[in-house]
N, C-alpha and C. Protein backbone atom coordinates (compact mmCIF):
# COMPACT_ATOMS: atom_id res chain seq x y z
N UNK A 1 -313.96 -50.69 -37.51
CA UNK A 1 -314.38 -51.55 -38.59
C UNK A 1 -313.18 -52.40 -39.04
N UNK A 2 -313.24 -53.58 -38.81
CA UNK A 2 -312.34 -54.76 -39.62
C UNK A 2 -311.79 -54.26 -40.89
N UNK A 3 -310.42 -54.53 -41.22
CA UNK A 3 -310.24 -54.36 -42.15
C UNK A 3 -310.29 -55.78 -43.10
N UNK A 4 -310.33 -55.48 -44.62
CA UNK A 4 -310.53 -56.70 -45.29
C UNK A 4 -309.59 -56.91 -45.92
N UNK A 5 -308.86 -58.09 -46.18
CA UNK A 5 -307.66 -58.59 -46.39
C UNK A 5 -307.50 -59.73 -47.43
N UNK A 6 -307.49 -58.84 -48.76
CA UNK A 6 -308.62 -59.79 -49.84
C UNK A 6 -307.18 -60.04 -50.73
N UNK A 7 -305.87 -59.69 -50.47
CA UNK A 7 -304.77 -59.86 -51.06
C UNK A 7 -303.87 -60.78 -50.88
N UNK A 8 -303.55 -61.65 -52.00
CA UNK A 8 -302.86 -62.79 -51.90
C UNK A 8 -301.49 -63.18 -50.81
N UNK A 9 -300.96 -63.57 -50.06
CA UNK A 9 -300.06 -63.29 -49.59
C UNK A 9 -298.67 -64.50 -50.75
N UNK A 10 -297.33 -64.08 -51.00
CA UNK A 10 -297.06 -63.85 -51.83
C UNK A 10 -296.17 -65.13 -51.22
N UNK A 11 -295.58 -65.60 -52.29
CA UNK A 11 -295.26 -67.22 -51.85
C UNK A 11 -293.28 -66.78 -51.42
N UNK A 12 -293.32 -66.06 -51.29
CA UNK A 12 -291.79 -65.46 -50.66
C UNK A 12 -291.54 -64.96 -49.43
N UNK A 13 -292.88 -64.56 -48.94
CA UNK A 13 -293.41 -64.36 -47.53
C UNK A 13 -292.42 -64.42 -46.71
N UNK A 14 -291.64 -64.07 -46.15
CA UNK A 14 -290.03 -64.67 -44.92
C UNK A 14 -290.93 -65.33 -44.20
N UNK A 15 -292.05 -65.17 -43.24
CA UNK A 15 -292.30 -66.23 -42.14
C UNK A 15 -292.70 -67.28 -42.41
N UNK A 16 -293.22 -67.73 -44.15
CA UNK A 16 -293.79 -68.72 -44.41
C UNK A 16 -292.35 -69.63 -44.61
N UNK A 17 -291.07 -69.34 -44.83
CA UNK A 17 -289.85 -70.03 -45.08
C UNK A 17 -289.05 -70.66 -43.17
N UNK A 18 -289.71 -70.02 -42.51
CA UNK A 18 -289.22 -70.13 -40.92
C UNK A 18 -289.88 -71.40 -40.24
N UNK A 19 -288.64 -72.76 -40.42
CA UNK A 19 -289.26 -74.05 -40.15
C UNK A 19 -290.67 -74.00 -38.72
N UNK A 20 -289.86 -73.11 -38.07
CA UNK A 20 -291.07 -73.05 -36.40
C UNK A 20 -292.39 -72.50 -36.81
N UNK A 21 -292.39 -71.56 -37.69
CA UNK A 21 -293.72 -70.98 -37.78
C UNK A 21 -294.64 -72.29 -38.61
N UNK A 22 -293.85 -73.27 -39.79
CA UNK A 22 -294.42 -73.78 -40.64
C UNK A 22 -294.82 -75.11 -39.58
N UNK A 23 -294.12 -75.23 -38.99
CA UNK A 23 -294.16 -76.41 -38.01
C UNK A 23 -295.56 -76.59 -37.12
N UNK A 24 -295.45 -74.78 -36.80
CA UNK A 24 -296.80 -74.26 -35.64
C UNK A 24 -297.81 -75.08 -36.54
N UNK A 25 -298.09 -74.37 -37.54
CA UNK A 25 -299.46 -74.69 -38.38
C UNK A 25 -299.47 -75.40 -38.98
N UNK A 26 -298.30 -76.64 -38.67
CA UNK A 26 -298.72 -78.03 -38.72
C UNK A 26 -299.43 -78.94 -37.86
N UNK A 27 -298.78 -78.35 -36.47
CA UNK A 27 -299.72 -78.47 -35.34
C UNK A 27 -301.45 -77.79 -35.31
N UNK A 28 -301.62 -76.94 -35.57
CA UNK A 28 -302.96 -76.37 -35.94
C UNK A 28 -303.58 -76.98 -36.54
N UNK A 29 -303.02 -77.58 -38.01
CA UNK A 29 -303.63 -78.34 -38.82
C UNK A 29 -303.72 -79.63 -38.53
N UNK A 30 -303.28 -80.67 -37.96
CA UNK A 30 -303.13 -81.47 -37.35
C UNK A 30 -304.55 -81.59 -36.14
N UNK A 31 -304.25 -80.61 -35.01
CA UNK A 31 -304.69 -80.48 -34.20
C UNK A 31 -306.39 -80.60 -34.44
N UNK A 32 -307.03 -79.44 -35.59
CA UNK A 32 -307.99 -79.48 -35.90
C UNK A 32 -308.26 -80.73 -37.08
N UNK A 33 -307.64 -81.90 -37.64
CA UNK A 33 -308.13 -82.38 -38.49
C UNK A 33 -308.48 -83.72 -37.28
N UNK A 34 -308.08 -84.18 -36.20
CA UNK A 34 -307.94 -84.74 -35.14
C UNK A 34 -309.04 -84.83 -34.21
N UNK A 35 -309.55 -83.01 -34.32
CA UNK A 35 -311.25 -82.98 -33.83
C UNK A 35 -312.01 -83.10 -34.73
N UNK A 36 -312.00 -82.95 -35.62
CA UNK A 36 -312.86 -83.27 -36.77
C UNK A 36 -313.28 -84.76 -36.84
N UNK A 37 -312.19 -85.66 -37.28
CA UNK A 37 -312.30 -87.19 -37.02
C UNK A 37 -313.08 -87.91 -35.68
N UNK A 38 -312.74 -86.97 -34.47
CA UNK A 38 -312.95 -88.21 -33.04
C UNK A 38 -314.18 -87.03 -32.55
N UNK A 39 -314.98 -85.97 -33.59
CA UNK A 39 -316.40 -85.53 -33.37
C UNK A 39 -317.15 -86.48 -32.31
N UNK A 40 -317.68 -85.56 -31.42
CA UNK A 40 -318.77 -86.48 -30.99
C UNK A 40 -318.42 -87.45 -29.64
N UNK A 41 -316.67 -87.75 -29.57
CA UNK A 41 -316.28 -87.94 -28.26
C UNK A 41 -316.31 -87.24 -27.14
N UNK A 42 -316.03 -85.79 -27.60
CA UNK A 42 -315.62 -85.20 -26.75
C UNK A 42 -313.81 -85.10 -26.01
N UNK A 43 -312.93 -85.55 -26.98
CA UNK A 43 -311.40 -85.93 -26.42
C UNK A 43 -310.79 -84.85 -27.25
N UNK A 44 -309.74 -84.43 -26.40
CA UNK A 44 -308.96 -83.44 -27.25
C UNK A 44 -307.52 -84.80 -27.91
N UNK A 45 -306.64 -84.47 -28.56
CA UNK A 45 -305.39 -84.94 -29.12
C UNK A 45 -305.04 -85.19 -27.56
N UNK A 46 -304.35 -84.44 -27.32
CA UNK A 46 -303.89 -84.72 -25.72
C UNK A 46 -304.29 -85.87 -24.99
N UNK A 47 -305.63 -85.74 -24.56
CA UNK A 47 -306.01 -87.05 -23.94
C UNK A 47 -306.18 -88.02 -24.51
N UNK A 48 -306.26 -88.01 -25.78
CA UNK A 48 -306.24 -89.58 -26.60
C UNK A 48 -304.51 -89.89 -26.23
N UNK A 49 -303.94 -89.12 -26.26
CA UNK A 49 -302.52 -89.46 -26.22
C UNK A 49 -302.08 -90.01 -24.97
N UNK A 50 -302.63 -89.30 -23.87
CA UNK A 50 -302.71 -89.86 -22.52
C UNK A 50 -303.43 -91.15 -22.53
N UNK A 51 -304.44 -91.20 -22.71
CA UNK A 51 -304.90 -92.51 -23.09
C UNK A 51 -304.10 -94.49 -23.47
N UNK A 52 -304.03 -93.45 -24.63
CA UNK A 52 -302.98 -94.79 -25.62
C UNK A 52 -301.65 -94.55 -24.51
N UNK A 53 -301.16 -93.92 -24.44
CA UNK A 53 -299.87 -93.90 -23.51
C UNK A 53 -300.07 -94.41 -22.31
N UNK A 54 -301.24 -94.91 -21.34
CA UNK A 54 -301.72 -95.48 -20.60
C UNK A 54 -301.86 -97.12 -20.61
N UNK A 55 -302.43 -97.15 -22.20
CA UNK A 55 -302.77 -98.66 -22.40
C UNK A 55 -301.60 -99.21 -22.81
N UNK A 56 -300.72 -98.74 -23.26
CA UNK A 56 -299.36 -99.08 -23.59
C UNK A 56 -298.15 -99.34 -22.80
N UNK A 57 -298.26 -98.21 -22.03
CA UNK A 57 -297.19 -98.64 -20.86
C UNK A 57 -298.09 -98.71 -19.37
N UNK A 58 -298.28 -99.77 -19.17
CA UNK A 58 -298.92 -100.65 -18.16
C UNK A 58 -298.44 -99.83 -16.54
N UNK A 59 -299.07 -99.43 -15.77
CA UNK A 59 -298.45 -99.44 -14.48
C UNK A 59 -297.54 -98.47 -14.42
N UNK A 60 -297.45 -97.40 -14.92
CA UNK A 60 -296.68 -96.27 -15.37
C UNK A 60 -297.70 -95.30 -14.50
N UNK A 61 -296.62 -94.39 -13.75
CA UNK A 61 -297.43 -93.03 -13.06
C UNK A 61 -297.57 -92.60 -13.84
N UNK A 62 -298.21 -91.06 -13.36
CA UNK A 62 -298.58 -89.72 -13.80
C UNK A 62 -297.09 -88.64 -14.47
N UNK A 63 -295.95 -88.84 -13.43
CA UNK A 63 -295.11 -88.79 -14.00
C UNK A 63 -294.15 -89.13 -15.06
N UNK A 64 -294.18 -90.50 -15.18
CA UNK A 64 -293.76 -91.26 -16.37
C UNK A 64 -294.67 -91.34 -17.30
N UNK A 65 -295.96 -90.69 -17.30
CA UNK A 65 -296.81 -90.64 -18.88
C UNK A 65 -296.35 -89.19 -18.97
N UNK A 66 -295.87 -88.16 -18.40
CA UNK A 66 -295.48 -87.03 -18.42
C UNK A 66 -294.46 -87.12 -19.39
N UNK A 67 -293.46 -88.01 -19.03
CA UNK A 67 -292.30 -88.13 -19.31
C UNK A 67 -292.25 -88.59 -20.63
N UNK A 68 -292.82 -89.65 -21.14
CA UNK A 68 -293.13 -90.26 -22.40
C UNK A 68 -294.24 -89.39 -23.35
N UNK A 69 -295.00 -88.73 -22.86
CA UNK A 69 -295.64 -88.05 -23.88
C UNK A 69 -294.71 -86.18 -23.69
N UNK A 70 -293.55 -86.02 -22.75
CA UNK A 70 -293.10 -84.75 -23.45
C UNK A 70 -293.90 -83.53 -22.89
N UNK A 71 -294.68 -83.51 -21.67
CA UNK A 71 -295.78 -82.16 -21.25
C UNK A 71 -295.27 -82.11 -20.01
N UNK A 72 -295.62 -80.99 -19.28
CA UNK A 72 -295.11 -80.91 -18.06
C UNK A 72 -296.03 -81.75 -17.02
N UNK A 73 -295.99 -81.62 -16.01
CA UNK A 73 -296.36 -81.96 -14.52
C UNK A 73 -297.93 -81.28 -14.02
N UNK A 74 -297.75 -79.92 -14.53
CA UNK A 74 -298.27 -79.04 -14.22
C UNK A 74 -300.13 -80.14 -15.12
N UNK A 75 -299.69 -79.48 -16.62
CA UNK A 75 -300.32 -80.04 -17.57
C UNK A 75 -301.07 -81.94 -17.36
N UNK A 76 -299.96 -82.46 -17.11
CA UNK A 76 -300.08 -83.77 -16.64
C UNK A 76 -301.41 -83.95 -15.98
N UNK A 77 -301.25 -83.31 -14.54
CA UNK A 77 -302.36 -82.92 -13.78
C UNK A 77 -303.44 -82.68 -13.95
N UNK A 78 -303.78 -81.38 -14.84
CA UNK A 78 -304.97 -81.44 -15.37
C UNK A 78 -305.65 -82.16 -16.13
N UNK A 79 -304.52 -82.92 -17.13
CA UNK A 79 -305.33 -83.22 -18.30
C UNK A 79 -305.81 -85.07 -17.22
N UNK A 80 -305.36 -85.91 -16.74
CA UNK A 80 -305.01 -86.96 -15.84
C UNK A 80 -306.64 -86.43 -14.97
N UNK A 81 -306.22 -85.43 -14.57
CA UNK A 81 -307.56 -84.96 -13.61
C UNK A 81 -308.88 -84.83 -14.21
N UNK A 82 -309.52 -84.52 -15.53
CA UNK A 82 -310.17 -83.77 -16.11
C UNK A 82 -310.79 -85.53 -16.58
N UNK A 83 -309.77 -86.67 -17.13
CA UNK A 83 -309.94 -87.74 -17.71
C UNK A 83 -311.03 -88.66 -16.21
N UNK A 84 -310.20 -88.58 -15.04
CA UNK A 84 -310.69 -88.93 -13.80
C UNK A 84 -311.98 -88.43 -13.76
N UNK A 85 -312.46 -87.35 -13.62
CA UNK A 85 -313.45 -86.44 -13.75
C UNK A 85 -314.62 -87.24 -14.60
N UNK A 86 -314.10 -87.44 -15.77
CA UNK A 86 -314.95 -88.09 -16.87
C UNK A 86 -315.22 -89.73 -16.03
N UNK A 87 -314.49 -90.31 -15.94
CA UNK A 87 -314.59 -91.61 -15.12
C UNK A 87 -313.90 -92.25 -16.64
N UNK A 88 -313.36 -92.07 -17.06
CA UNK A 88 -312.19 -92.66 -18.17
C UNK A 88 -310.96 -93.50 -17.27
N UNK A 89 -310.44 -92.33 -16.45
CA UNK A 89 -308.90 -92.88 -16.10
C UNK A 89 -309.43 -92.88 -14.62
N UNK A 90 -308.59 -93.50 -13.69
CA UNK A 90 -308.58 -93.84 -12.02
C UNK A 90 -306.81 -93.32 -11.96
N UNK A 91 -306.51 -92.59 -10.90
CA UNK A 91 -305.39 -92.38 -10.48
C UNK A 91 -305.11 -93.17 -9.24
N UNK A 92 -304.35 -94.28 -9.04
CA UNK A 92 -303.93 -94.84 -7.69
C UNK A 92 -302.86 -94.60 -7.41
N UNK A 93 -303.18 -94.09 -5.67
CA UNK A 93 -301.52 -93.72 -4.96
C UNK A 93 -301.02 -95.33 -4.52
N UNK A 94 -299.70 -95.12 -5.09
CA UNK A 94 -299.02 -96.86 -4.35
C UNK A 94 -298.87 -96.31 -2.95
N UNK A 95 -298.48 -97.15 -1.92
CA UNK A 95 -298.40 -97.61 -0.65
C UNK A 95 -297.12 -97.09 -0.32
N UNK A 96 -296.27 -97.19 -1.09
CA UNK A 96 -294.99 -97.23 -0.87
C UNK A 96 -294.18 -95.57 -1.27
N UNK A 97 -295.43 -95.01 -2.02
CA UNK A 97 -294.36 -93.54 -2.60
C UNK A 97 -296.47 -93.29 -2.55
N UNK A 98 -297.05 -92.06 -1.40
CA UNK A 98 -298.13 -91.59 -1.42
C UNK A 98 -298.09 -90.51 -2.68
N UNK A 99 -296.71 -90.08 -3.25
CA UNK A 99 -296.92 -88.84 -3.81
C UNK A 99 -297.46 -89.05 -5.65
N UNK A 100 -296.73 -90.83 -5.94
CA UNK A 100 -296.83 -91.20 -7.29
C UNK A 100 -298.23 -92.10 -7.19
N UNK A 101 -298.70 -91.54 -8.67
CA UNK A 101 -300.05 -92.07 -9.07
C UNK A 101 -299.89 -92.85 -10.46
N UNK A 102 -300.17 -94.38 -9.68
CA UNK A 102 -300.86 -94.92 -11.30
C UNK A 102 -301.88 -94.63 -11.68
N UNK A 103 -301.75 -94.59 -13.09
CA UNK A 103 -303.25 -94.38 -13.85
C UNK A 103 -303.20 -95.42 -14.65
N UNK A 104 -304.59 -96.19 -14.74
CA UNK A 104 -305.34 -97.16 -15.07
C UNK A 104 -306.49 -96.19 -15.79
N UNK A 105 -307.12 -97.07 -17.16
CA UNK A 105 -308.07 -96.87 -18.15
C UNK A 105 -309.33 -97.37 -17.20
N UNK A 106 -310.41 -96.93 -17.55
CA UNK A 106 -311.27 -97.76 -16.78
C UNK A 106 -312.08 -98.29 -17.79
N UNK A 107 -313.12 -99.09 -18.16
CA UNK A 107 -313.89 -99.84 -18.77
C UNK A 107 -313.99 -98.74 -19.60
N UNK A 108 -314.87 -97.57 -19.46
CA UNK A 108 -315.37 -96.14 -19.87
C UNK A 108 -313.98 -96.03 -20.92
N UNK A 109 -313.14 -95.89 -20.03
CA UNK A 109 -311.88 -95.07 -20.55
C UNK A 109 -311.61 -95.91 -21.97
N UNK A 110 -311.38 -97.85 -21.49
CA UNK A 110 -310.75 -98.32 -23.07
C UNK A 110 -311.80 -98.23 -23.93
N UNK A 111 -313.24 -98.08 -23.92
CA UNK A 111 -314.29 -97.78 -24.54
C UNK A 111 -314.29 -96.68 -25.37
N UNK A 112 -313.88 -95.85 -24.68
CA UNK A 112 -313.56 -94.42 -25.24
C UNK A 112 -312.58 -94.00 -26.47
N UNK A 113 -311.27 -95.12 -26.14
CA UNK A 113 -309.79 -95.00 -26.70
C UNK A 113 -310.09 -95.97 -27.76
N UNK A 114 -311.08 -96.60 -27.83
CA UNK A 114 -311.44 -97.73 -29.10
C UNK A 114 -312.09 -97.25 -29.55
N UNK A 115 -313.06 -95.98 -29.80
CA UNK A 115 -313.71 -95.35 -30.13
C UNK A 115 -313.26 -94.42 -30.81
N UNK A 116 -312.89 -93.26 -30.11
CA UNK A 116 -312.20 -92.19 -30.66
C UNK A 116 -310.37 -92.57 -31.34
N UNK A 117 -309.29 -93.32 -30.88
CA UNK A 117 -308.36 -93.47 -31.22
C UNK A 117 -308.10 -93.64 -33.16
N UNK A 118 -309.13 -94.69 -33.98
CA UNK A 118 -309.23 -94.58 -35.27
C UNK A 118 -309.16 -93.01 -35.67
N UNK A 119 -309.99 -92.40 -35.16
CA UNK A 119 -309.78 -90.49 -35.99
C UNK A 119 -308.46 -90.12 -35.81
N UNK A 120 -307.94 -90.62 -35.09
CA UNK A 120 -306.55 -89.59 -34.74
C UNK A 120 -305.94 -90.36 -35.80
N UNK A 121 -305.77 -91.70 -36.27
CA UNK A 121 -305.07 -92.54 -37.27
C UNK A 121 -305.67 -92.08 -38.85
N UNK A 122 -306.68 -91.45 -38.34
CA UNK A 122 -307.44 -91.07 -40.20
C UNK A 122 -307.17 -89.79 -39.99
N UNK A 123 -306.38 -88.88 -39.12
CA UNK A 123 -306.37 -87.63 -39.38
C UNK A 123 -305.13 -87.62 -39.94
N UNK A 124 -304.28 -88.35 -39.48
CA UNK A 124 -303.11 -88.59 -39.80
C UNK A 124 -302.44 -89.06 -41.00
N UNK A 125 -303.30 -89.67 -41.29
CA UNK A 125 -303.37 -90.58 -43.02
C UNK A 125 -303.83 -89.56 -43.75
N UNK A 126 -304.71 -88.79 -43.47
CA UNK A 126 -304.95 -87.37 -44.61
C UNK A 126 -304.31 -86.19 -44.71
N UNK A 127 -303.75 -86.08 -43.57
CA UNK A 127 -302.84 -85.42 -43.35
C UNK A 127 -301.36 -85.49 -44.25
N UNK A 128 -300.95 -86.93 -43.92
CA UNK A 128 -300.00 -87.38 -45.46
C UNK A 128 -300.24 -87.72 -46.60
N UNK A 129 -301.97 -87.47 -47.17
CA UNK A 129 -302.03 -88.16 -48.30
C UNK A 129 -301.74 -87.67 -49.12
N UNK A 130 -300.97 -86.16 -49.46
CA UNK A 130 -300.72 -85.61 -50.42
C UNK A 130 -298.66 -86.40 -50.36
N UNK A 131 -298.21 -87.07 -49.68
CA UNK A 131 -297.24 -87.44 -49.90
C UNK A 131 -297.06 -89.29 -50.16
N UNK A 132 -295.50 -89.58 -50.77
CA UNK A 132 -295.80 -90.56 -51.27
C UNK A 132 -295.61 -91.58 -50.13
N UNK A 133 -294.94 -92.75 -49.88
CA UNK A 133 -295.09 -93.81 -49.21
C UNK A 133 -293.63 -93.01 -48.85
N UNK A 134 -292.54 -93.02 -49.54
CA UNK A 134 -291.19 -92.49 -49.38
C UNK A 134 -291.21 -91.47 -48.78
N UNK A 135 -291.62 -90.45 -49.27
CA UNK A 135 -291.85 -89.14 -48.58
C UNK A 135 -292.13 -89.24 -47.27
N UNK A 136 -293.50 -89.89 -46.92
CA UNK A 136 -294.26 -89.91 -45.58
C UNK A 136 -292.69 -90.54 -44.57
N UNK A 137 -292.22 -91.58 -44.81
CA UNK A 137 -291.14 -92.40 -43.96
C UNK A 137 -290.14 -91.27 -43.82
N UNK A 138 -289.18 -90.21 -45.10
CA UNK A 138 -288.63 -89.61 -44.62
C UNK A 138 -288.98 -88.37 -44.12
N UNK A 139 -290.28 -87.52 -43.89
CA UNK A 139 -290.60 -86.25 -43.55
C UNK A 139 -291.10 -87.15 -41.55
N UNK A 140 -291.32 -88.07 -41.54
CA UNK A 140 -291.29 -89.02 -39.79
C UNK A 140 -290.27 -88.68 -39.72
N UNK A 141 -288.92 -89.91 -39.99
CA UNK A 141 -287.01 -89.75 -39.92
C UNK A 141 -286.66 -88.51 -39.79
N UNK A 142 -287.11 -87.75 -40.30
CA UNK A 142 -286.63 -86.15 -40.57
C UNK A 142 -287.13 -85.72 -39.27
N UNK A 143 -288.47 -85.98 -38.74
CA UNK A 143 -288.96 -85.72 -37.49
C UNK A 143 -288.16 -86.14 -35.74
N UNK A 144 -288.39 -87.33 -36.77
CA UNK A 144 -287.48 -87.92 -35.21
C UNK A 144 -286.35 -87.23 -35.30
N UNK A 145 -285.36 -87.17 -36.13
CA UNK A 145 -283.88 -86.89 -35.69
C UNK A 145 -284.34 -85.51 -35.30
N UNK A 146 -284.68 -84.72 -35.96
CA UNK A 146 -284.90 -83.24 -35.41
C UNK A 146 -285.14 -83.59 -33.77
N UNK A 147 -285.91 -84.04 -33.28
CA UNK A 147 -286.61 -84.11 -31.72
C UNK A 147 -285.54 -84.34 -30.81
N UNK A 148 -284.48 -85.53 -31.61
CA UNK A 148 -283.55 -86.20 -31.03
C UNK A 148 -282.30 -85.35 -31.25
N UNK A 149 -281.94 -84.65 -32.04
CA UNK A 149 -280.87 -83.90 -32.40
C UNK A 149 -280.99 -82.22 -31.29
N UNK A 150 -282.12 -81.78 -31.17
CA UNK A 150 -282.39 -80.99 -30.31
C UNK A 150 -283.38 -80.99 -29.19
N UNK A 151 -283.30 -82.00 -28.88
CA UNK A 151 -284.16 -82.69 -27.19
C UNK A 151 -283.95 -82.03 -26.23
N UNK A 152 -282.49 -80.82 -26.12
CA UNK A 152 -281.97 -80.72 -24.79
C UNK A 152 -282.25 -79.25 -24.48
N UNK A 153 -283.07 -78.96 -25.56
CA UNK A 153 -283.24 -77.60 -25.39
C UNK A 153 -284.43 -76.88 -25.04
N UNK A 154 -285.21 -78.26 -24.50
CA UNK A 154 -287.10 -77.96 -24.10
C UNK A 154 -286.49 -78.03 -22.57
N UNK A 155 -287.90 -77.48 -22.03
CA UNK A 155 -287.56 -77.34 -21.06
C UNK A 155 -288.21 -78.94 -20.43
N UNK A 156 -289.05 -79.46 -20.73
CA UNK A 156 -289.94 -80.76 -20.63
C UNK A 156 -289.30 -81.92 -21.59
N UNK A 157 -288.34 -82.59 -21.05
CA UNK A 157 -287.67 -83.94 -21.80
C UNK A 157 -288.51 -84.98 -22.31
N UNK A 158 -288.63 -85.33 -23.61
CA UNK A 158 -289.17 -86.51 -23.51
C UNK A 158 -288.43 -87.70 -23.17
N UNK A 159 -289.14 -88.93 -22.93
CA UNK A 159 -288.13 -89.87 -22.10
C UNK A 159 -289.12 -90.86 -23.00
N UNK A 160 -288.37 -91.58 -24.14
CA UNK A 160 -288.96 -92.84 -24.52
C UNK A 160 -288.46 -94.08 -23.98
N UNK A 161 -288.87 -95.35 -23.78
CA UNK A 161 -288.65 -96.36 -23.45
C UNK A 161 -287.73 -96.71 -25.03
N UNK A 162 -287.21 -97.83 -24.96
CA UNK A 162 -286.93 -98.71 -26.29
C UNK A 162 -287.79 -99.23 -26.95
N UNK A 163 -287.77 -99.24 -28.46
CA UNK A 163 -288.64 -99.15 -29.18
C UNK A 163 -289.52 -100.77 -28.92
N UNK A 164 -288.71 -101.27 -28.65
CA UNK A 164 -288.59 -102.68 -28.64
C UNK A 164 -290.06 -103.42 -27.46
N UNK A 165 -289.82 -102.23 -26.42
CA UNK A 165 -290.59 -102.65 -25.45
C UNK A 165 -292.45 -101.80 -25.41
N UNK A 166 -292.28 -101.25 -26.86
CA UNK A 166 -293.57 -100.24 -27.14
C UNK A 166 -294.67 -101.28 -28.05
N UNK A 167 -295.50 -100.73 -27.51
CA UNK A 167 -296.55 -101.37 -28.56
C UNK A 167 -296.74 -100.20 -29.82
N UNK A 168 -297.00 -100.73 -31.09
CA UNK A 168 -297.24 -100.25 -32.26
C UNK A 168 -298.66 -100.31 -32.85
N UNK A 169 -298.97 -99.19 -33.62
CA UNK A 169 -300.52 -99.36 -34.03
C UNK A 169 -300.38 -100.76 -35.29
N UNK A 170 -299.39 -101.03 -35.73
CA UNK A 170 -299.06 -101.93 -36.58
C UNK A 170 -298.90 -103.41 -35.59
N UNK A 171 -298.49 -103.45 -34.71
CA UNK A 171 -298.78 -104.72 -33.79
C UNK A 171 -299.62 -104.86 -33.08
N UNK A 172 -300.59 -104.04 -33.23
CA UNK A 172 -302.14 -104.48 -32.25
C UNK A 172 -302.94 -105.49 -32.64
């Protein structure tokens, strides 16, 4: 029989003070406010990310969306495969290297990413709405440098281009 667990947990908690654990179930929370919004697509976070990371950097393999979104090879694969599957994404081998695959959106696919992509931007906005305009800019800054200050210690690098050469949800 379950036990019932009807007692407050106490705001001194040690694991609730441990940035990784608070971090996890930011991801959780995140994760699920993300399906909530893009209901009804059928896309996890992931492949919207593959997605937009597709329409953004043009002519980019399987490896280099690997590389820019931070997941392994392994992962890459499936999620790249699963999108194909759907008839979203097309993987083409170049001529010149049989082993690297571009991926291209297909009609389906930018249909899809114009569709579902707004939830991930409204999960995100509710997600910060308990913070102010200031806050939101430095708890990002605070993000990035963290990523960038300890990058070398994942085992999966992310590899951004310059900011310069990215498209922005603010320049679309």
């Amino acid at each position: 029989m379950p036990t019932q667990h009807n007692a407050e947990i106490p705001s001194d908690f040690r694991v609730n003070h441990i940035p990784g654990f608070l971090i996890r179930r930011i991801q959780q929370i995140l994760t699920a406010m993300v399906f909530e919004e893009t209901e009804g697509y059928e896309v996890t976070p992931v492949q919207v990310a593959v997605m937009m990371s597709v329409r953004e950097f043009p002519g980019s393999d399987q490896r280099r969306i690997a590389e820019i979104l931070a997941i392994d090879q392994s992962t890459m694969g499936n999620v790249a495969g699963r999108l194909e599957q759907r008839g979203v994404l097309v993987r083409k081998t170049l001529p010149h290297d049989r082993r690297s695959k571009v991926l291209e959106l297909t009609r389906e696919g930018r249909n899809l990413l114009t569709k579902s992509e707004p939830g991930v931007w409204v999960a995100q906005d509710k997600f910060l709405a308990c913070l102010t305009a200031h806050e939101r800019e430095a708890f990002v800054n605070t993000l990035h440098k963290l990523v960038k200050f300890n990058g070398d210690h994942v085992r999966v690098p992310q590899d951004l281009p310059p900011a310069s050469t990215r498209v922005t949800k603010r320049s679309r």
